[in-house]
C-alpha atoms as a PDB file:
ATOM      1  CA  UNK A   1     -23.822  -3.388  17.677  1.00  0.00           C
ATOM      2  CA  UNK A   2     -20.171  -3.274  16.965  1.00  0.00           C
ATOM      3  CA  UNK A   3     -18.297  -0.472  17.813  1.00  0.00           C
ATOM      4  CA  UNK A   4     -16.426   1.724  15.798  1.00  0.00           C
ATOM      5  CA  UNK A   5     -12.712   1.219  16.438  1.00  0.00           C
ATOM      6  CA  UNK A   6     -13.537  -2.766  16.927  1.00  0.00           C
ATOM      7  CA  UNK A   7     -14.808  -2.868  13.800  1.00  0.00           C
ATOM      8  CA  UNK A   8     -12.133  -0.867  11.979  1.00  0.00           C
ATOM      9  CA  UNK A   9      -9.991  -3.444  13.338  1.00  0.00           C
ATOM     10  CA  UNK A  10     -12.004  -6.325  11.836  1.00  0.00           C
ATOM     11  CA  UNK A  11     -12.002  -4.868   8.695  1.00  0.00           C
ATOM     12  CA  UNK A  12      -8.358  -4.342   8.755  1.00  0.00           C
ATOM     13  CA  UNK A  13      -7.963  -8.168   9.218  1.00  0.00           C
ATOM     14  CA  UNK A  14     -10.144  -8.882   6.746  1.00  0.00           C
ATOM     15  CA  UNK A  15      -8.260  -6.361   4.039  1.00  0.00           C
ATOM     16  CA  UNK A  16      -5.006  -7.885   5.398  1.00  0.00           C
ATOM     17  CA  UNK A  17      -6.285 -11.472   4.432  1.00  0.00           C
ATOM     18  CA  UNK A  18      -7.767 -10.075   0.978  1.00  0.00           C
ATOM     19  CA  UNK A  19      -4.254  -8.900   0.121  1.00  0.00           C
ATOM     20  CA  UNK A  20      -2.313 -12.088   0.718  1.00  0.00           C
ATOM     21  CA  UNK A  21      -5.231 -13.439  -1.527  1.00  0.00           C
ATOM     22  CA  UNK A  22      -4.411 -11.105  -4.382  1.00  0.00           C
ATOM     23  CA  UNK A  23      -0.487 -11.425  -4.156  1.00  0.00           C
ATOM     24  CA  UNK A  24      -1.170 -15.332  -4.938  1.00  0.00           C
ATOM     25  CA  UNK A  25      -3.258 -14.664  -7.374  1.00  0.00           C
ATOM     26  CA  UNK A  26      -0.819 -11.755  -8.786  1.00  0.00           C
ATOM     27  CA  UNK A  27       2.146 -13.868  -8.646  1.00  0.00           C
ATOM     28  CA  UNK A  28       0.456 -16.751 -10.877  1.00  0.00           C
ATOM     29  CA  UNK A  29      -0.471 -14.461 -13.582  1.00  0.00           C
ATOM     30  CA  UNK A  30       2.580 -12.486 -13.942  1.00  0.00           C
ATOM     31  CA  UNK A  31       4.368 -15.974 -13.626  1.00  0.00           C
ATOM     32  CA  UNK A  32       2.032 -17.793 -16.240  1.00  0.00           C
ATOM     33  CA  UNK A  33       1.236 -20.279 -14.109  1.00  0.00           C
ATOM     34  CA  UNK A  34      -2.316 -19.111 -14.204  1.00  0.00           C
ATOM     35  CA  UNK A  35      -4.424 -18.061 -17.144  1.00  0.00           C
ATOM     36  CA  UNK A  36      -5.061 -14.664 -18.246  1.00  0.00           C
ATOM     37  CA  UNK A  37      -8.683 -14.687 -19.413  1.00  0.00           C
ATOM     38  CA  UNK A  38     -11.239 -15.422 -16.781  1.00  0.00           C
ATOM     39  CA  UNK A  39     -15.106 -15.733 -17.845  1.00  0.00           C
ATOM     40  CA  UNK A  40     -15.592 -11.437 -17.224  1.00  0.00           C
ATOM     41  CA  UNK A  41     -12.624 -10.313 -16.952  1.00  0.00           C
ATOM     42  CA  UNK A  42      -8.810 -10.199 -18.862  1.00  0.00           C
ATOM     43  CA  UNK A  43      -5.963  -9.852 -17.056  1.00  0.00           C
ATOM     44  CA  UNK A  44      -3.265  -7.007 -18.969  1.00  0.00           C
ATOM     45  CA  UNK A  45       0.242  -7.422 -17.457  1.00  0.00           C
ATOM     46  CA  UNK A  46       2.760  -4.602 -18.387  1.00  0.00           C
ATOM     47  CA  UNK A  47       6.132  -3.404 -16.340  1.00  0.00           C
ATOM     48  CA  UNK A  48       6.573   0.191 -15.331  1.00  0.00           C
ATOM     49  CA  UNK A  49       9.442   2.161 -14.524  1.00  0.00           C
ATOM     50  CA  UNK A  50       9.082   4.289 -11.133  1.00  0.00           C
ATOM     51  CA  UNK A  51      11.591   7.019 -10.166  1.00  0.00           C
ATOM     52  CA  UNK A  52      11.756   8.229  -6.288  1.00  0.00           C
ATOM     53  CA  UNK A  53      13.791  10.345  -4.943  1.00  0.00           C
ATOM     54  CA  UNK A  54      15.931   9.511  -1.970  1.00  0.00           C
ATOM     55  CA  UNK A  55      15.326  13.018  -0.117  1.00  0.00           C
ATOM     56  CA  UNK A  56      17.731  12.064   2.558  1.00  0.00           C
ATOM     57  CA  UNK A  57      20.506  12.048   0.448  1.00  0.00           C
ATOM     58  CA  UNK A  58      19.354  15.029  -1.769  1.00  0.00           C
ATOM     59  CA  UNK A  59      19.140  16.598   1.733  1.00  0.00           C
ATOM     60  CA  UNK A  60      22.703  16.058   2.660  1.00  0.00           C
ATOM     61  CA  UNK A  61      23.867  16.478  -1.079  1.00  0.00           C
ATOM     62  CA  UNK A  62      22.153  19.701  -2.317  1.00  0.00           C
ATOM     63  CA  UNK A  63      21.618  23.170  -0.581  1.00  0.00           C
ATOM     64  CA  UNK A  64      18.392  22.978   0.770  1.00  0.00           C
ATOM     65  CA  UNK A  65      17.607  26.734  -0.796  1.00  0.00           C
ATOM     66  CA  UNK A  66      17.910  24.677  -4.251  1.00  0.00           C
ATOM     67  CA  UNK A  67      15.756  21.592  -3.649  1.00  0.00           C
ATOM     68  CA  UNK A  68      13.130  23.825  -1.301  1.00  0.00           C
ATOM     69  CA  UNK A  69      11.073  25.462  -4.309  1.00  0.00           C
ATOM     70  CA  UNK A  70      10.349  21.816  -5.786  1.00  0.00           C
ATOM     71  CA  UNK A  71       9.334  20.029  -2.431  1.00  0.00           C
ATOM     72  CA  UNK A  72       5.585  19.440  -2.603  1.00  0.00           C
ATOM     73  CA  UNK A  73       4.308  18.549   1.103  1.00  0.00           C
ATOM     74  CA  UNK A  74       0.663  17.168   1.934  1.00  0.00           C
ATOM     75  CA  UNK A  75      -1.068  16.322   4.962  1.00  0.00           C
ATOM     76  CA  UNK A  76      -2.212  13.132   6.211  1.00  0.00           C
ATOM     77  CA  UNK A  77      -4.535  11.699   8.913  1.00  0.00           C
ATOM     78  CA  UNK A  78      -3.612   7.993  10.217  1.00  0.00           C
ATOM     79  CA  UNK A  79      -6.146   6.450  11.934  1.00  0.00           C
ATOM     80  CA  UNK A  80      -4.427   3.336  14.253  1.00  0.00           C
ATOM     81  CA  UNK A  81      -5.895   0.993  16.060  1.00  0.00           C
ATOM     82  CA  UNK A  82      -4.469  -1.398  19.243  1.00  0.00           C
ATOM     83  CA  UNK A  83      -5.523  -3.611  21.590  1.00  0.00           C
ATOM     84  CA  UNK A  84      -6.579  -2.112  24.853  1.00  0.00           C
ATOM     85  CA  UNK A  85      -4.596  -2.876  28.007  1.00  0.00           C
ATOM     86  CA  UNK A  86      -6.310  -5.376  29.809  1.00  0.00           C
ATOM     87  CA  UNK A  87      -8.615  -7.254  27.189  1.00  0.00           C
ATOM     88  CA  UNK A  88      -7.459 -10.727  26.290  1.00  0.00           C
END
């Protein structure tokens, strides 16, 4: 049986070649080259607008006791995974 972390890794390769798949396939839609309608599925293409804020620069701009009451944080766990020392 596989272990854990080697198989996290496996499935990160296999995600990683799943997404160069689908930015292909993205690219031909959104460029026409490809056709829209598939046998189950339609493809809808629309553009967005997405605002971010560059909290660096609102950092060195703006008193921080301004900006501080709006500043949302959250907590995240990465999980990483590397080749051990010593395994080809």
């Amino acid at each position: 049986m596989t272990k854990a972390p080697d198989r996290l890794h496996d499935l990160r390769e296999r995600i990683a070649e799943l997404k160069v798949e689908e930015a292909e396939l993205r690219a031909g839609l959104i460029s026409g080259a490809l056709p829209l309608d598939g046998d189950d599925f339609t493809v809808e293409i629309e553009t967005r607008i997405n605002e971010r804020l560059d909290l660096a620069a609102m950092r060195a701009a703006i008193p921080e006791s301004i900006w501080s009451p709006f500043l949302l944080s959250s907590s995240c766990i990465y999980v990483k995974t590397r080749k051990r020392a010593g395994d080809g």
